[in-house]
PDB file of N, CA and C in Angstrom:
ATOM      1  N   UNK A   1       0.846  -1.193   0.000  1.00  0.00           N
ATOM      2  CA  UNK A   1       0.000   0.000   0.000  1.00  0.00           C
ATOM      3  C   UNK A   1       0.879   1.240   0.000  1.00  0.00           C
ATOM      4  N   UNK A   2       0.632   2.217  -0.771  1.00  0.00           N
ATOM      5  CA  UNK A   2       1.137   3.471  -1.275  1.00  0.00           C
ATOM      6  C   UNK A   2       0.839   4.082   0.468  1.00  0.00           C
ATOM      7  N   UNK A   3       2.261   4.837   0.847  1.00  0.00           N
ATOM      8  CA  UNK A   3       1.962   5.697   1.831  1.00  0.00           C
ATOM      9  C   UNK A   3       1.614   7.184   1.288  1.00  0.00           C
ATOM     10  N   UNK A   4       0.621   7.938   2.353  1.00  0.00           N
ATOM     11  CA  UNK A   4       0.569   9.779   1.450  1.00  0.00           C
ATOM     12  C   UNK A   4       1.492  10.244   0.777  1.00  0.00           C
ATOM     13  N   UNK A   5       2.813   9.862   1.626  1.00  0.00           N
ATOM     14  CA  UNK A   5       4.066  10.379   0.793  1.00  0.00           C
ATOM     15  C   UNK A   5       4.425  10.213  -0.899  1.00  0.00           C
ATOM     16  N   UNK A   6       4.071   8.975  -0.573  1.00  0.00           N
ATOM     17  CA  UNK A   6       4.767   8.170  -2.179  1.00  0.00           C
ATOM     18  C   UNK A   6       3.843   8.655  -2.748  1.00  0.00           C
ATOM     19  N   UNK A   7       2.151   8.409  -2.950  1.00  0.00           N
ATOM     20  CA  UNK A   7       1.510   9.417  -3.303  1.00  0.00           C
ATOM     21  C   UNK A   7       1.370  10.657  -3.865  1.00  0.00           C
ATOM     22  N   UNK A   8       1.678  11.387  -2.990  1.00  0.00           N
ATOM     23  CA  UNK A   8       2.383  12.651  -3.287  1.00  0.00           C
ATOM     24  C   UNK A   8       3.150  12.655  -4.623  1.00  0.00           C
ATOM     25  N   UNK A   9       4.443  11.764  -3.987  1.00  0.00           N
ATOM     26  CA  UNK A   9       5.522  11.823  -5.254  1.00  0.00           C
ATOM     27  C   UNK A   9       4.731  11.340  -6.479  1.00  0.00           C
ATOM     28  N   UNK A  10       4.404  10.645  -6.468  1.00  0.00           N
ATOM     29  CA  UNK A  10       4.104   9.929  -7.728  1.00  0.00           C
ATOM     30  C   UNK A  10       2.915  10.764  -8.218  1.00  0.00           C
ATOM     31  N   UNK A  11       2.098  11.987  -7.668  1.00  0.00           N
ATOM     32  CA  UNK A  11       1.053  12.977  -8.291  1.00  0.00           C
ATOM     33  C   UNK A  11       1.916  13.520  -8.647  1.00  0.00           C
ATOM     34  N   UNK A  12       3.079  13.901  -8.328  1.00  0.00           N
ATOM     35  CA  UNK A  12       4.072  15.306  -9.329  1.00  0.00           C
ATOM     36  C   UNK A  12       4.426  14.607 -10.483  1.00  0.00           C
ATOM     37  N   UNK A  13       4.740  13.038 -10.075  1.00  0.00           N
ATOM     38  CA  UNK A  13       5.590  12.778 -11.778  1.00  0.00           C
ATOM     39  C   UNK A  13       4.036  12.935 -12.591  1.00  0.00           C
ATOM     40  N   UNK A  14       3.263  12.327 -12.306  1.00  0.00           N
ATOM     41  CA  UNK A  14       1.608  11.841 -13.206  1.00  0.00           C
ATOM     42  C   UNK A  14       1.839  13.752 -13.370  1.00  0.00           C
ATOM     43  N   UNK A  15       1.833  14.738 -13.167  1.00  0.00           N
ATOM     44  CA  UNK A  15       1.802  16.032 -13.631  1.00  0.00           C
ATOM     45  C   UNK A  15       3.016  16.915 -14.160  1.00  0.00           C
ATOM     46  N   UNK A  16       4.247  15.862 -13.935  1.00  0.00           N
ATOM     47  CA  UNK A  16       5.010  16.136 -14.918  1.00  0.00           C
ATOM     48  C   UNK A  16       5.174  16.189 -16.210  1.00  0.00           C
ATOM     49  N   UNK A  17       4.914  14.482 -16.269  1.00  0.00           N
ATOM     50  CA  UNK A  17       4.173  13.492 -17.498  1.00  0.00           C
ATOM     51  C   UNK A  17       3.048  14.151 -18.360  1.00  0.00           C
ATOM     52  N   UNK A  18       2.108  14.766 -17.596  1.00  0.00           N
ATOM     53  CA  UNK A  18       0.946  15.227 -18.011  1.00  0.00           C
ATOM     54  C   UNK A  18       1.573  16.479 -19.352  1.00  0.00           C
ATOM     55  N   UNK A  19       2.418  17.386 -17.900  1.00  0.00           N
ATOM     56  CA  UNK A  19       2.733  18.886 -19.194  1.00  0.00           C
ATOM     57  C   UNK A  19       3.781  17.978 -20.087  1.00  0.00           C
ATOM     58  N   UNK A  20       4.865  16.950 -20.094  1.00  0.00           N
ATOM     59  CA  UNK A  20       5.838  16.788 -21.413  1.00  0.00           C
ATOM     60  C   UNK A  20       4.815  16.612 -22.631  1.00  0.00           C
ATOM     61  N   UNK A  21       4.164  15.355 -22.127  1.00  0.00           N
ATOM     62  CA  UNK A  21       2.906  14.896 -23.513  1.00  0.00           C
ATOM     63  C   UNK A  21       2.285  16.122 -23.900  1.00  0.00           C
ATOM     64  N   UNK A  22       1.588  17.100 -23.115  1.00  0.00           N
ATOM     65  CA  UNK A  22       1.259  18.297 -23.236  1.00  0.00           C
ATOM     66  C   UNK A  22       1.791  18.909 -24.591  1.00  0.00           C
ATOM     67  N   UNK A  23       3.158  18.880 -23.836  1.00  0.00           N
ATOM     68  CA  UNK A  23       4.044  20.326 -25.253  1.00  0.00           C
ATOM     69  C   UNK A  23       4.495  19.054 -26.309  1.00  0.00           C
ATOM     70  N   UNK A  24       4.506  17.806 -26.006  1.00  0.00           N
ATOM     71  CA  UNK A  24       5.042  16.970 -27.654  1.00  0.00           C
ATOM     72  C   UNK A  24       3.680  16.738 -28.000  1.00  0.00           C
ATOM     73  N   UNK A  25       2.659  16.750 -27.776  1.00  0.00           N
ATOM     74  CA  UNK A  25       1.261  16.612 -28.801  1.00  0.00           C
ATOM     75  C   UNK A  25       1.425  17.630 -29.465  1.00  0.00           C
ATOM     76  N   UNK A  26       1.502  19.051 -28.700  1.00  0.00           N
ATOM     77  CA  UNK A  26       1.485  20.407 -29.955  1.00  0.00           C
ATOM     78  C   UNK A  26       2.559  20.328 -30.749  1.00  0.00           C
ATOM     79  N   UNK A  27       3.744  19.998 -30.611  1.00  0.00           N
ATOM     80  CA  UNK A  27       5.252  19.661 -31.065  1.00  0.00           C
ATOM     81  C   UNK A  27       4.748  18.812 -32.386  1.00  0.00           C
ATOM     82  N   UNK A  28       3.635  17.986 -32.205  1.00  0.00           N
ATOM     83  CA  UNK A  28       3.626  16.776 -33.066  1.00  0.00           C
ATOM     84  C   UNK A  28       2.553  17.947 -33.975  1.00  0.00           C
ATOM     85  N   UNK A  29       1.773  18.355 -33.656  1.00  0.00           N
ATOM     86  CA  UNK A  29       0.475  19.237 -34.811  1.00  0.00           C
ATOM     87  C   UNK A  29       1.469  20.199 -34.932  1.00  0.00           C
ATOM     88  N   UNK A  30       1.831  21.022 -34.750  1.00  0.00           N
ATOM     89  CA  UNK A  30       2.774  22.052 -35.033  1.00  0.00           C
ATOM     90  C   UNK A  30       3.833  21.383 -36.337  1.00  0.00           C
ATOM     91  N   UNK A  31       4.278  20.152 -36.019  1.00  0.00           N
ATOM     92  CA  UNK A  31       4.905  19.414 -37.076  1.00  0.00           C
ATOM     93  C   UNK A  31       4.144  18.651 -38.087  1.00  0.00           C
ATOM     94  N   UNK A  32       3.031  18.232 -38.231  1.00  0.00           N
ATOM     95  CA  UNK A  32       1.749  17.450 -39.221  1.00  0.00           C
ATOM     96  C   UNK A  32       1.638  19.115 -39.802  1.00  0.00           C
ATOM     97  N   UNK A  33       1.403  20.023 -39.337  1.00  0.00           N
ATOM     98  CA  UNK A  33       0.833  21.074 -39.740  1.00  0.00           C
ATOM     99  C   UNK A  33       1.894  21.827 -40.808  1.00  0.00           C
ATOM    100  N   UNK A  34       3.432  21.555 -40.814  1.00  0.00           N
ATOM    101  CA  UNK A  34       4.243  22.478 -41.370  1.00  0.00           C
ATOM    102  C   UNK A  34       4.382  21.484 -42.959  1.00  0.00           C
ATOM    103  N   UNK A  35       4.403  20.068 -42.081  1.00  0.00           N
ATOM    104  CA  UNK A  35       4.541  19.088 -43.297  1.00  0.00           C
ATOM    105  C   UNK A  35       3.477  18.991 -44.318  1.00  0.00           C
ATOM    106  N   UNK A  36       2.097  19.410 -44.147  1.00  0.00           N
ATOM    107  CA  UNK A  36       0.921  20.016 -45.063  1.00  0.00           C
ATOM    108  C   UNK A  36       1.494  20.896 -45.460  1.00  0.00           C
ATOM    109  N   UNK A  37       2.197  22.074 -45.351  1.00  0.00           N
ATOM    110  CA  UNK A  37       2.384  22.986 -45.885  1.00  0.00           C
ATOM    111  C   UNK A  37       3.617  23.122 -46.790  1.00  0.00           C
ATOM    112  N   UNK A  38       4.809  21.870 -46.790  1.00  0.00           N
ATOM    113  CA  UNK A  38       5.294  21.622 -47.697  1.00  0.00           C
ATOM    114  C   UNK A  38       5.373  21.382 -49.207  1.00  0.00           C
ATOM    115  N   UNK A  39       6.178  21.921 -49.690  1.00  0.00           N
ATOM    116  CA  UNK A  39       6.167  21.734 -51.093  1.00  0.00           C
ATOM    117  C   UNK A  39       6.603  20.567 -51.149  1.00  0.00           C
ATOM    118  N   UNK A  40       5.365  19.497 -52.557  1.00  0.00           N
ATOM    119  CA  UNK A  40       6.290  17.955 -52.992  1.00  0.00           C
ATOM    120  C   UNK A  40       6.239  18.268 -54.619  1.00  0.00           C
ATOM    121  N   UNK A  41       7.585  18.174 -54.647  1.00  0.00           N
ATOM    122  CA  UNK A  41       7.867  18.223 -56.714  1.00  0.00           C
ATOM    123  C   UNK A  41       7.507  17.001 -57.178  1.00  0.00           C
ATOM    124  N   UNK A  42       7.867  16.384 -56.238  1.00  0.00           N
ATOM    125  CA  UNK A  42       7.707  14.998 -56.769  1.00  0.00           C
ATOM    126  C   UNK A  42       6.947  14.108 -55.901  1.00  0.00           C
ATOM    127  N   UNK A  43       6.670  12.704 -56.473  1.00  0.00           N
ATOM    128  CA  UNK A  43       5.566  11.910 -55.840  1.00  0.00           C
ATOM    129  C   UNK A  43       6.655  11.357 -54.759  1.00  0.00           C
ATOM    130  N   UNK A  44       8.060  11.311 -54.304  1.00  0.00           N
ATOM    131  CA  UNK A  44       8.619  11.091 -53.746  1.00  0.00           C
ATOM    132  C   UNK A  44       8.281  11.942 -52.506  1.00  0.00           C
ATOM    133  N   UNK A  45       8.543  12.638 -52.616  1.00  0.00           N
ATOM    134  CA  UNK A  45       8.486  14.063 -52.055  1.00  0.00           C
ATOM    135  C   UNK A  45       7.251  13.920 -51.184  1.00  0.00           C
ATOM    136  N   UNK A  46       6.063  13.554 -51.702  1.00  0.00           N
ATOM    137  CA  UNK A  46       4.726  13.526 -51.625  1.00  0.00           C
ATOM    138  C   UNK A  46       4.703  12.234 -50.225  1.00  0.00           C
ATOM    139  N   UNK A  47       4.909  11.056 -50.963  1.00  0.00           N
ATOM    140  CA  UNK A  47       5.378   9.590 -49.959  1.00  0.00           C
ATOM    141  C   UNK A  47       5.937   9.885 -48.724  1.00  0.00           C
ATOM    142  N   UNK A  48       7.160  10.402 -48.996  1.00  0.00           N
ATOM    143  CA  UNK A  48       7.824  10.796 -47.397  1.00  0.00           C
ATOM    144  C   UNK A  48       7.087  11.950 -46.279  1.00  0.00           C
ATOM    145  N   UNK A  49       6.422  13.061 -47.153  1.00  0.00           N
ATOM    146  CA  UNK A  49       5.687  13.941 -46.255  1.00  0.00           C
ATOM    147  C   UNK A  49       4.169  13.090 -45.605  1.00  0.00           C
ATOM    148  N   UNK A  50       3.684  12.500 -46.198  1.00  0.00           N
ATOM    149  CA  UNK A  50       2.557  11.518 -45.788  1.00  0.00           C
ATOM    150  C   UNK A  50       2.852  10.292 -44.897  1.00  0.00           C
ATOM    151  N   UNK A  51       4.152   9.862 -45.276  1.00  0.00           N
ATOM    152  CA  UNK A  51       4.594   8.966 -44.172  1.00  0.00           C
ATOM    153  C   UNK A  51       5.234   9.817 -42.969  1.00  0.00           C
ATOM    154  N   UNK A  52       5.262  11.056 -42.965  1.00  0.00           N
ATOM    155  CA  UNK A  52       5.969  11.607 -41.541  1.00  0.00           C
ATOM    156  C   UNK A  52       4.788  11.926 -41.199  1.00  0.00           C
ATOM    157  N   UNK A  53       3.660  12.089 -41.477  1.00  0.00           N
ATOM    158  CA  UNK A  53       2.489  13.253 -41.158  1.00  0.00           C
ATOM    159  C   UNK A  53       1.997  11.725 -40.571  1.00  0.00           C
ATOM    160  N   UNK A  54       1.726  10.494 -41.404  1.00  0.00           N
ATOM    161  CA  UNK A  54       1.073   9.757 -40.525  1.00  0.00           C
ATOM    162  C   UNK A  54       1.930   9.217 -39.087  1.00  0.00           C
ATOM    163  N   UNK A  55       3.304   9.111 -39.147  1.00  0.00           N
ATOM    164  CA  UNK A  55       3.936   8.689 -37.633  1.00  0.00           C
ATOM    165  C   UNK A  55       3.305   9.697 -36.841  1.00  0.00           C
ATOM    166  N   UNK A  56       3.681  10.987 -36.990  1.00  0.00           N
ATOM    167  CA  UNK A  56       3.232  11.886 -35.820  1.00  0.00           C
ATOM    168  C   UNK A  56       2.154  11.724 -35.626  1.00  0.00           C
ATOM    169  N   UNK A  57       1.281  11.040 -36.680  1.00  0.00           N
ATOM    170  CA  UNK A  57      -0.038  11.270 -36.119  1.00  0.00           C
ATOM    171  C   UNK A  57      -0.374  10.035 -35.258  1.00  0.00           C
ATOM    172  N   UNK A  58       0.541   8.944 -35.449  1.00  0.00           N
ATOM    173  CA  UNK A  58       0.122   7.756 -34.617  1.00  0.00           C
ATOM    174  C   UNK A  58       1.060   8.088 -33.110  1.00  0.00           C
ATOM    175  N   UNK A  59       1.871   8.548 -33.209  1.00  0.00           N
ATOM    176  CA  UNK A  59       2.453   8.684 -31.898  1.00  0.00           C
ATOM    177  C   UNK A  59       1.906  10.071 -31.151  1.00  0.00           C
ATOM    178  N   UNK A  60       1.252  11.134 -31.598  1.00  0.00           N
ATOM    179  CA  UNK A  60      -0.054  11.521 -30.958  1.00  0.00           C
ATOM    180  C   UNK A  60      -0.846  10.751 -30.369  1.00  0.00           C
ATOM    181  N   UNK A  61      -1.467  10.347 -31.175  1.00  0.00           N
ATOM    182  CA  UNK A  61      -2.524   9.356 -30.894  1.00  0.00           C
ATOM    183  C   UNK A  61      -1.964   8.646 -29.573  1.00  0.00           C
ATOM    184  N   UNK A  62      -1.435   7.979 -29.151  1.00  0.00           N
ATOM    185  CA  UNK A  62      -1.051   7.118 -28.539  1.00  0.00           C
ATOM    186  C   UNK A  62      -0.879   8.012 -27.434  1.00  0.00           C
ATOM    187  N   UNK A  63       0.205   9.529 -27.504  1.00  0.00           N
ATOM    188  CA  UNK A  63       0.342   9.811 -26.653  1.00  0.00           C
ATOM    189  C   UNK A  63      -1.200  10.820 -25.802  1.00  0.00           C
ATOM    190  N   UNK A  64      -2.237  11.144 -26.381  1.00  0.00           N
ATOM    191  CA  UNK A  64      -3.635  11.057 -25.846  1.00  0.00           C
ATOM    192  C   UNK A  64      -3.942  10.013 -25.184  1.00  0.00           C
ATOM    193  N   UNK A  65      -3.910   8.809 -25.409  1.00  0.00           N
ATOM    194  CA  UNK A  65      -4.286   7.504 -24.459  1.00  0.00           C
ATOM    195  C   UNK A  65      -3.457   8.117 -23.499  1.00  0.00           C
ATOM    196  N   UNK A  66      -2.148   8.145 -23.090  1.00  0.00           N
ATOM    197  CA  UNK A  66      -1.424   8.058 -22.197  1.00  0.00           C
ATOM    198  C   UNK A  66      -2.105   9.499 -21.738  1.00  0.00           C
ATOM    199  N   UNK A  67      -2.407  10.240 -22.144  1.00  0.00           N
ATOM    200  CA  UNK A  67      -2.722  11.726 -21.327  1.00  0.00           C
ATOM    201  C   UNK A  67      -3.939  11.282 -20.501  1.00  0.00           C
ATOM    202  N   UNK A  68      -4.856  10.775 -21.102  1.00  0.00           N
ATOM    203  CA  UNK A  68      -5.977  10.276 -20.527  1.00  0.00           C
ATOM    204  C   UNK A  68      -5.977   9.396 -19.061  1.00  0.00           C
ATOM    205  N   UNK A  69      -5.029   8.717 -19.776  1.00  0.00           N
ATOM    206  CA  UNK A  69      -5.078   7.809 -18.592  1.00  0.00           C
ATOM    207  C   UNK A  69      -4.451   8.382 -17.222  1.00  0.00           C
ATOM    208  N   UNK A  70      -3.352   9.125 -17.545  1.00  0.00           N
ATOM    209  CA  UNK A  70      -2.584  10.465 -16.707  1.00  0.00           C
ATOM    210  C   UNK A  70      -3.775  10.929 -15.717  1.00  0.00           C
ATOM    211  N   UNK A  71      -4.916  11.362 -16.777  1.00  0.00           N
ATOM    212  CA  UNK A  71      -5.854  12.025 -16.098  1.00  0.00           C
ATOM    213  C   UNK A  71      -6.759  11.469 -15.005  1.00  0.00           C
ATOM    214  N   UNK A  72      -6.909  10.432 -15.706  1.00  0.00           N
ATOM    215  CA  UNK A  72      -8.198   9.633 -14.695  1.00  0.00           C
ATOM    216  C   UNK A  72      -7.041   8.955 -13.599  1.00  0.00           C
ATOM    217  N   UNK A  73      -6.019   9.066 -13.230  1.00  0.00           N
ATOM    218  CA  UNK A  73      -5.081   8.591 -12.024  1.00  0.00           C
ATOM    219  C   UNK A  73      -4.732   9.595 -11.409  1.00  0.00           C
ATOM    220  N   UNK A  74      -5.086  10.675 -11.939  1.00  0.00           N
ATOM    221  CA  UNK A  74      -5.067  12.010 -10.885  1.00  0.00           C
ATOM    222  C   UNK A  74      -6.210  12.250  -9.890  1.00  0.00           C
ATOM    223  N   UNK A  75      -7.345  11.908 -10.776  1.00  0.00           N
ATOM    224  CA  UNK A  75      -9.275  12.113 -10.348  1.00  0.00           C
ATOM    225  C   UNK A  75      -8.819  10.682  -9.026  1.00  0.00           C
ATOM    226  N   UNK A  76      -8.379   9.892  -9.661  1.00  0.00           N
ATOM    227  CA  UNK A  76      -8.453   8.650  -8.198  1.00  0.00           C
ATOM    228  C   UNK A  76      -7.536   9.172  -7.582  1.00  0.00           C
ATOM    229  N   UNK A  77      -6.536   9.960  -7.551  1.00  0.00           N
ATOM    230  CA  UNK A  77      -6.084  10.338  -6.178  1.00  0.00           C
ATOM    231  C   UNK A  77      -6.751  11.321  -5.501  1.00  0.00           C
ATOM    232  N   UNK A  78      -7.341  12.064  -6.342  1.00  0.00           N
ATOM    233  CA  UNK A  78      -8.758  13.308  -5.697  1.00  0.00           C
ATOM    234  C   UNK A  78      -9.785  12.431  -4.979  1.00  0.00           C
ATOM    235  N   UNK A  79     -10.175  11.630  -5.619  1.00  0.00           N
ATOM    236  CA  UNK A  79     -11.220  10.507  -5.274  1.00  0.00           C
ATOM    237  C   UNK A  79     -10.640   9.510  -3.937  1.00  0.00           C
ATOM    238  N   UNK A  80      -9.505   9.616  -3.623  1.00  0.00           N
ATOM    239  CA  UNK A  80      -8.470   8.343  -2.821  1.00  0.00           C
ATOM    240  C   UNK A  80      -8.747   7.011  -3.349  1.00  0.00           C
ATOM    241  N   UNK A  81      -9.043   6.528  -4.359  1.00  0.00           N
ATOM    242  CA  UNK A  81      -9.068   5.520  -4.937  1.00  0.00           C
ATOM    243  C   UNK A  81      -7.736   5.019  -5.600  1.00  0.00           C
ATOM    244  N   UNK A  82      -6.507   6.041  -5.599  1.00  0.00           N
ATOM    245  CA  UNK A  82      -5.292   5.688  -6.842  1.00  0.00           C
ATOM    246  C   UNK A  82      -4.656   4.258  -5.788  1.00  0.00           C
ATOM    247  N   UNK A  83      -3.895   3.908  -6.396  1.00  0.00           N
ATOM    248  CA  UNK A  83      -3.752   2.463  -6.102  1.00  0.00           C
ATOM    249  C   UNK A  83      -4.186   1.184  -5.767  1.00  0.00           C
ATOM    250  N   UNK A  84      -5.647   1.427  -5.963  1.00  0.00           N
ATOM    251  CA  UNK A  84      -6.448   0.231  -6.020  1.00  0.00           C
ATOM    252  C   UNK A  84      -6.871  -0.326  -7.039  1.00  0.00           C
ATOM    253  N   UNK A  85      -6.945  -1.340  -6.995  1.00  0.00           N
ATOM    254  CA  UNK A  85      -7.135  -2.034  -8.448  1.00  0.00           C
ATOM    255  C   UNK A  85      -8.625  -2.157  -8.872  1.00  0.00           C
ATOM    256  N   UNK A  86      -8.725  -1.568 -10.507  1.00  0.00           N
ATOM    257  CA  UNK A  86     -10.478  -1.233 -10.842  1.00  0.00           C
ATOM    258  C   UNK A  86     -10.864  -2.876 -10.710  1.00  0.00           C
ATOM    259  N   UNK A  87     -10.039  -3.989 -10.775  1.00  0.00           N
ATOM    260  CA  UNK A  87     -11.037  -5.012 -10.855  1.00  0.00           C
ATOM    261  C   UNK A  87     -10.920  -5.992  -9.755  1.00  0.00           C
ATOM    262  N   UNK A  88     -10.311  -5.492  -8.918  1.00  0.00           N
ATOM    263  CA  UNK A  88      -9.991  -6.803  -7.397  1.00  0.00           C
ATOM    264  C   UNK A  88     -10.346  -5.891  -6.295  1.00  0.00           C
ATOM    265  N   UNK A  89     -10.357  -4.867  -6.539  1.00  0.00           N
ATOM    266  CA  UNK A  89     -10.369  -3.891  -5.068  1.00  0.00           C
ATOM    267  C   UNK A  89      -9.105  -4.175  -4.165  1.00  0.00           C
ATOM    268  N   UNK A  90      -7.764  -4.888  -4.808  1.00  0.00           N
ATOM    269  CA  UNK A  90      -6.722  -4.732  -4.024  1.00  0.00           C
ATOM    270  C   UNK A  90      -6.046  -3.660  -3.894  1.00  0.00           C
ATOM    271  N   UNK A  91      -4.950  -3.768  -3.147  1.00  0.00           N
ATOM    272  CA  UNK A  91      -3.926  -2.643  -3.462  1.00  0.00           C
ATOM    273  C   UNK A  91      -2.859  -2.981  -4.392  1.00  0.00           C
ATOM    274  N   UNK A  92      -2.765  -1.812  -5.314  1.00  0.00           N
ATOM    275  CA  UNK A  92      -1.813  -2.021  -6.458  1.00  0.00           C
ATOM    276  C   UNK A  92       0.070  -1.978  -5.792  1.00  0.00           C
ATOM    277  N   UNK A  93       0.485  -2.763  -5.901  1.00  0.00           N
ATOM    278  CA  UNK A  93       1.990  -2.352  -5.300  1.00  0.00           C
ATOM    279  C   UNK A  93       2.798  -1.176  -5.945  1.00  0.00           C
ATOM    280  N   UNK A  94       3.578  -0.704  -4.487  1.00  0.00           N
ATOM    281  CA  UNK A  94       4.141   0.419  -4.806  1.00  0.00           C
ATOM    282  C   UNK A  94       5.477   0.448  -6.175  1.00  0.00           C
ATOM    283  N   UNK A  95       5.729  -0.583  -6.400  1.00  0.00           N
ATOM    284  CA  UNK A  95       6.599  -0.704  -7.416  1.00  0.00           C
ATOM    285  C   UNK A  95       6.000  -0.549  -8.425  1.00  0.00           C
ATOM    286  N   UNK A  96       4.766  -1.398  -8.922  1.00  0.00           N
ATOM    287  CA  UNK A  96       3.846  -1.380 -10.222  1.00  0.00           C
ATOM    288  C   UNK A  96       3.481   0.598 -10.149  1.00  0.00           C
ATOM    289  N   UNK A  97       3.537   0.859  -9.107  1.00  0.00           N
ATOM    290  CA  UNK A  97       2.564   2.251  -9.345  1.00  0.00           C
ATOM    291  C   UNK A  97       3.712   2.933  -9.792  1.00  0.00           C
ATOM    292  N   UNK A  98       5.534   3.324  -9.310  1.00  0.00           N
ATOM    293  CA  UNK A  98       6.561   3.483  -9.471  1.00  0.00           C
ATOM    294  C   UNK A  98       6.588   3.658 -11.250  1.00  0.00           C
ATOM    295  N   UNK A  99       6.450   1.966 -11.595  1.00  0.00           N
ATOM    296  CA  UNK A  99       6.684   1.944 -12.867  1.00  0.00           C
ATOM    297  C   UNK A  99       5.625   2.873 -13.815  1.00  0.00           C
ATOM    298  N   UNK A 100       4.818   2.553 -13.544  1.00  0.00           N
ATOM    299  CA  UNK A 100       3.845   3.128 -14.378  1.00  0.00           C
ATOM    300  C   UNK A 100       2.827   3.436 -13.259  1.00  0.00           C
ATOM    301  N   UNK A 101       2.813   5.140 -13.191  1.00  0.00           N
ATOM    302  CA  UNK A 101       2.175   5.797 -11.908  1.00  0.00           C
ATOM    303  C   UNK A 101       0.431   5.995 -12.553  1.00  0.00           C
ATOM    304  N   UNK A 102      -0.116   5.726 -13.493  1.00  0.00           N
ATOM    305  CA  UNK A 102      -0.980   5.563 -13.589  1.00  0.00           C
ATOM    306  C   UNK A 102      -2.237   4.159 -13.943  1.00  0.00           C
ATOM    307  N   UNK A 103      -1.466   3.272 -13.548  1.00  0.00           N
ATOM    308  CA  UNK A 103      -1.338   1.747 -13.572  1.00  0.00           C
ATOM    309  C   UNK A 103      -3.117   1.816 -12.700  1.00  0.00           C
ATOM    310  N   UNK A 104      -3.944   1.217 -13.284  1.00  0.00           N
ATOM    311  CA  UNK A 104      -5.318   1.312 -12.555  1.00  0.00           C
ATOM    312  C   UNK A 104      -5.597  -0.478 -12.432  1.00  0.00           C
ATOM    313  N   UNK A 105      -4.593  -1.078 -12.641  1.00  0.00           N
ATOM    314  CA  UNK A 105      -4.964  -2.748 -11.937  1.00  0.00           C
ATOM    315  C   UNK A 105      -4.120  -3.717 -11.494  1.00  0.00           C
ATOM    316  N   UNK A 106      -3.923  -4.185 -10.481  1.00  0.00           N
ATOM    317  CA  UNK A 106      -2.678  -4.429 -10.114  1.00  0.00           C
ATOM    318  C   UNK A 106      -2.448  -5.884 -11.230  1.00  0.00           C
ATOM    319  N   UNK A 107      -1.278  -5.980 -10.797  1.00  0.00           N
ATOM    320  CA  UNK A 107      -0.378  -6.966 -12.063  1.00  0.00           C
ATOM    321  C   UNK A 107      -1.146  -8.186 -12.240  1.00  0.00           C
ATOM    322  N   UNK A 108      -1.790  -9.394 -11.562  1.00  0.00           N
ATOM    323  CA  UNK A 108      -2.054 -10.542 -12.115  1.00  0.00           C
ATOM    324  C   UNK A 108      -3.733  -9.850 -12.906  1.00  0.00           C
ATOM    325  N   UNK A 109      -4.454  -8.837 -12.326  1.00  0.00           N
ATOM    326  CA  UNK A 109      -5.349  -8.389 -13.308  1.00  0.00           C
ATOM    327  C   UNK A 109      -5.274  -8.110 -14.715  1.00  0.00           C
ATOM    328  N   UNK A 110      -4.341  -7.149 -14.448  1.00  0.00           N
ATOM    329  CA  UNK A 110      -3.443  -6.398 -15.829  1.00  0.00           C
ATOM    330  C   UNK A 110      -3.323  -7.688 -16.617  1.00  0.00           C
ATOM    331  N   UNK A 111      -2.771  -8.813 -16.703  1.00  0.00           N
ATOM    332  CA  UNK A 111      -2.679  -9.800 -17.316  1.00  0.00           C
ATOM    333  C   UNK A 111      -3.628 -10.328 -17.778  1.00  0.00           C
ATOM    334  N   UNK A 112      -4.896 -10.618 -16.447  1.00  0.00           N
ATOM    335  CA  UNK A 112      -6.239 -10.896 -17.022  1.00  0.00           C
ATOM    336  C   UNK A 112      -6.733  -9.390 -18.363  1.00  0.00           C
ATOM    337  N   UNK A 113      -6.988  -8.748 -17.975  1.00  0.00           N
ATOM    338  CA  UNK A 113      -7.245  -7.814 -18.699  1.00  0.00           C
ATOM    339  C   UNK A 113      -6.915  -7.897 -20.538  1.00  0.00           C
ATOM    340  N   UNK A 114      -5.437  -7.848 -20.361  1.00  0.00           N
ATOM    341  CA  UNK A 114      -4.713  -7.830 -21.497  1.00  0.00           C
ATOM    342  C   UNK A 114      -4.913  -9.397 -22.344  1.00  0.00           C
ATOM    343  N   UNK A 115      -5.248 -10.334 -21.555  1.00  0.00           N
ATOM    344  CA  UNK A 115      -5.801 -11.632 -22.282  1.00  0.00           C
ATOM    345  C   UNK A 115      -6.604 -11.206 -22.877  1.00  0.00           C
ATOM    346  N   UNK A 116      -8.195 -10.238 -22.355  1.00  0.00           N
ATOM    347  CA  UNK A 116      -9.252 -10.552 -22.570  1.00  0.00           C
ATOM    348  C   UNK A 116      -9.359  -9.509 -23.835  1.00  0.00           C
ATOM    349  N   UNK A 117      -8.358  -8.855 -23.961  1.00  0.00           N
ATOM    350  CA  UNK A 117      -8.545  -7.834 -25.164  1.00  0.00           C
ATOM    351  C   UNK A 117      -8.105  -8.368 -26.464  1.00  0.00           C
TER     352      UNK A 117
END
């Protein structure tokens, strides 16, 4: 079980985390956005700007899940729910929360989970 302290710590990184993804999502549209505005002479030209426009756009993407999830592990520490697990009602260990501070099920769930998807 997470003491207030660790808690604590681990709400600053989850709001550290929060502003980096923050400024590389705009980093990433700020960059989709310049690469639209490129000139392609050629269909080469064309290929590579569409293949950079779609990475950023998948590693956006991805990094929204992770913002999200950022978010709703902040609301359970508002709520005092963060380290409990959404599907056992255990306590999530302080290492799992360490690793990944927004971790919402502790590890043999997480496994169930990830089977069932």
């Amino acid at each position: 079980m997470a003491t207030k302290k660790q808690v604590e710590e681990l709400e600053k990184v989850l709001f550290n985390r929060k502003e980096t993804i923050i400024k590389t999502i705009q980093d990433s549209r700020d960059s989709i956005d310049s690469l639209k505005n490129s000139e392609c002479n050629d269909e080469f030209d064309y290929a590579e700007v569409s293949s950079d426009s779609f990475k950023e756009g998948i590693i956006a993407n991805q990094q929204l899940k992770e913002l999200k999830e950022i978010e709703d592990a902040i609301i359970r520490i508002k709520k005092n729910t963060y380290g409990v697990c959404e599907m056992c009602d255990e306590q999530i260990s302080i290492a799992r929360l360490r690793a990944k501070p927004f971790a919402k099920f502790c590890t043999p769930c997480r496994e169930i989970y990830e089977e069932e998807q």
